[in-house]
Protein backbone atom coordinates (compact mmCIF):
# COMPACT_ATOMS: atom_id res chain seq x y z
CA UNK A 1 -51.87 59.77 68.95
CA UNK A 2 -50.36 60.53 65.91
CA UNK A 3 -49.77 57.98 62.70
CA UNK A 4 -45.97 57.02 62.42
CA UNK A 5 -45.16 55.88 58.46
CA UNK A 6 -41.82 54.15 59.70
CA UNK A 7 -40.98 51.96 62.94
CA UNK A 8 -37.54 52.79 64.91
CA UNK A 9 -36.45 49.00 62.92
CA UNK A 10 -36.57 51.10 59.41
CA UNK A 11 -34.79 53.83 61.12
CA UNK A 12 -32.27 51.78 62.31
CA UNK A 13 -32.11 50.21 58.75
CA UNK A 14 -31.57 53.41 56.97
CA UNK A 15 -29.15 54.75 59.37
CA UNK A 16 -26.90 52.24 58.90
CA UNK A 17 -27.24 52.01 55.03
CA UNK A 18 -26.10 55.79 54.95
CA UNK A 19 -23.04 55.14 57.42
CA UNK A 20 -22.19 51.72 54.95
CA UNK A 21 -22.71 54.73 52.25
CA UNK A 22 -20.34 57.07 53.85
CA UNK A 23 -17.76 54.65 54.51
CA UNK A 24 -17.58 53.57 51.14
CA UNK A 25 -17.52 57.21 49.61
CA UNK A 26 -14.55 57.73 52.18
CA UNK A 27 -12.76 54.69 51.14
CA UNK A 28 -13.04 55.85 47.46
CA UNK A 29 -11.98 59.39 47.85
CA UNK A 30 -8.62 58.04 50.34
CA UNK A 31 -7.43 55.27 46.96
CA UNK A 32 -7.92 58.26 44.41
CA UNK A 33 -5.65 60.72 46.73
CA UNK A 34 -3.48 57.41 47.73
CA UNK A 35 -3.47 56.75 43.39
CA UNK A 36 -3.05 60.50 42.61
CA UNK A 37 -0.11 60.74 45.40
CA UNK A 38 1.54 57.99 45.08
CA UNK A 39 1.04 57.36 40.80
CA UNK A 40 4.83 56.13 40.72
CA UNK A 41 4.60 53.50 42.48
CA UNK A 42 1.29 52.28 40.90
CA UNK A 43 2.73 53.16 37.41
CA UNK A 44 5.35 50.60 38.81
CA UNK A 45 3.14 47.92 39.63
CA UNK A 46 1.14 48.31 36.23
CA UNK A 47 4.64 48.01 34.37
CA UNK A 48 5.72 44.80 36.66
CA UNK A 49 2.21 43.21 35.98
CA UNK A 50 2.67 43.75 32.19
CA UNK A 51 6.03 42.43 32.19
CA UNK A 52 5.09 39.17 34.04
CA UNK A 53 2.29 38.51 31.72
CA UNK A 54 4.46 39.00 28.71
CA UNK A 55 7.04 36.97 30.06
CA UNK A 56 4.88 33.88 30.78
CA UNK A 57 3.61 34.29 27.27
CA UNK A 58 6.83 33.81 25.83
CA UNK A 59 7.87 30.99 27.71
CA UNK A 60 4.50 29.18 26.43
CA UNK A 61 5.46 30.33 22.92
CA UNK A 62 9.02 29.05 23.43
CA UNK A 63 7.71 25.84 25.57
CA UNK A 64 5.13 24.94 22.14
CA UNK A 65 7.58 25.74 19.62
CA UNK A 66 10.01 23.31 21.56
CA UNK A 67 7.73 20.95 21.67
CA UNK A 68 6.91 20.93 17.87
CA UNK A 69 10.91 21.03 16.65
CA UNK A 70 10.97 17.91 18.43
CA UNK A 71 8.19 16.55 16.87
CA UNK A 72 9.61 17.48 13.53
CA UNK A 73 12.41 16.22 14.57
CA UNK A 74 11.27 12.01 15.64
CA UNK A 75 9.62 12.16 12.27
CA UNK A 76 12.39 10.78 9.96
CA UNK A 77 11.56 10.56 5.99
CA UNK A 78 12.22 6.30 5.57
CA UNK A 79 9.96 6.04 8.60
CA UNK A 80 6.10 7.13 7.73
CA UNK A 81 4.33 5.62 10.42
CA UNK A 82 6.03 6.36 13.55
CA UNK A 83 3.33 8.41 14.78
CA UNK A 84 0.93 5.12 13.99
CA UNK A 85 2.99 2.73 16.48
CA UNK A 86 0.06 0.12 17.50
CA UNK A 87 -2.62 1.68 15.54
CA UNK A 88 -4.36 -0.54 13.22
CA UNK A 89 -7.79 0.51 11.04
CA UNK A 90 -10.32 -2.05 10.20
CA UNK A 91 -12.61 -0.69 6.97
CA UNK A 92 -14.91 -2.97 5.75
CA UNK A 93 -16.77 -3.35 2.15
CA UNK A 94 -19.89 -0.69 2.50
CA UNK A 95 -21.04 -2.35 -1.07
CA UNK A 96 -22.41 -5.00 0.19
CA UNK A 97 -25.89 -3.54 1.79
């Protein structure tokens, strides 16, 4: 009777590790030709992703700089205090201790 150094469960295992493997080596090798085929289109998607991003960053820029003319623009020179509506600050003597 001769001495087996793996059971048919660690055949099993390693058999379908290697097809995992080979699927995921084919799925590689079909988006590079799909990339290197079809690079317009993905060029195209790149450019539309760019723009997007750009586009919400200048409508936060726009949206912040808004935001502060209007600011600037409540604060009137006789008036000091406006942004201090309802705030009052207590200080006490620290001399006496």
């Amino acid at each position: 009777m001769p001495f087996q150094f793996y059971s048919n469960l660690f055949s099993r295992a390693s058999r379908s590790m290697a097809s995992g493997i080979m699927v995921v080596g084919l799925l590689l090798i079909g988006f590079g030709l799909l990339i290197f085929v079809l690079r317009d289109l993905f060029a195209f998607l790149a450019a539309a992703l760019f723009f997007t991003a750009g586009a919400g960053c200048m409508a936060f820029a726009a949206k912040v700089f808004w935001i502060q003319w209007r600011l600037d623009r409540s604060q009137s020179p006789d008036d000091e205090d406006i942004g201090r509506i309802n705030v009052r600050i207590h200080a006490e003597d620290r001399d006496e201790f």
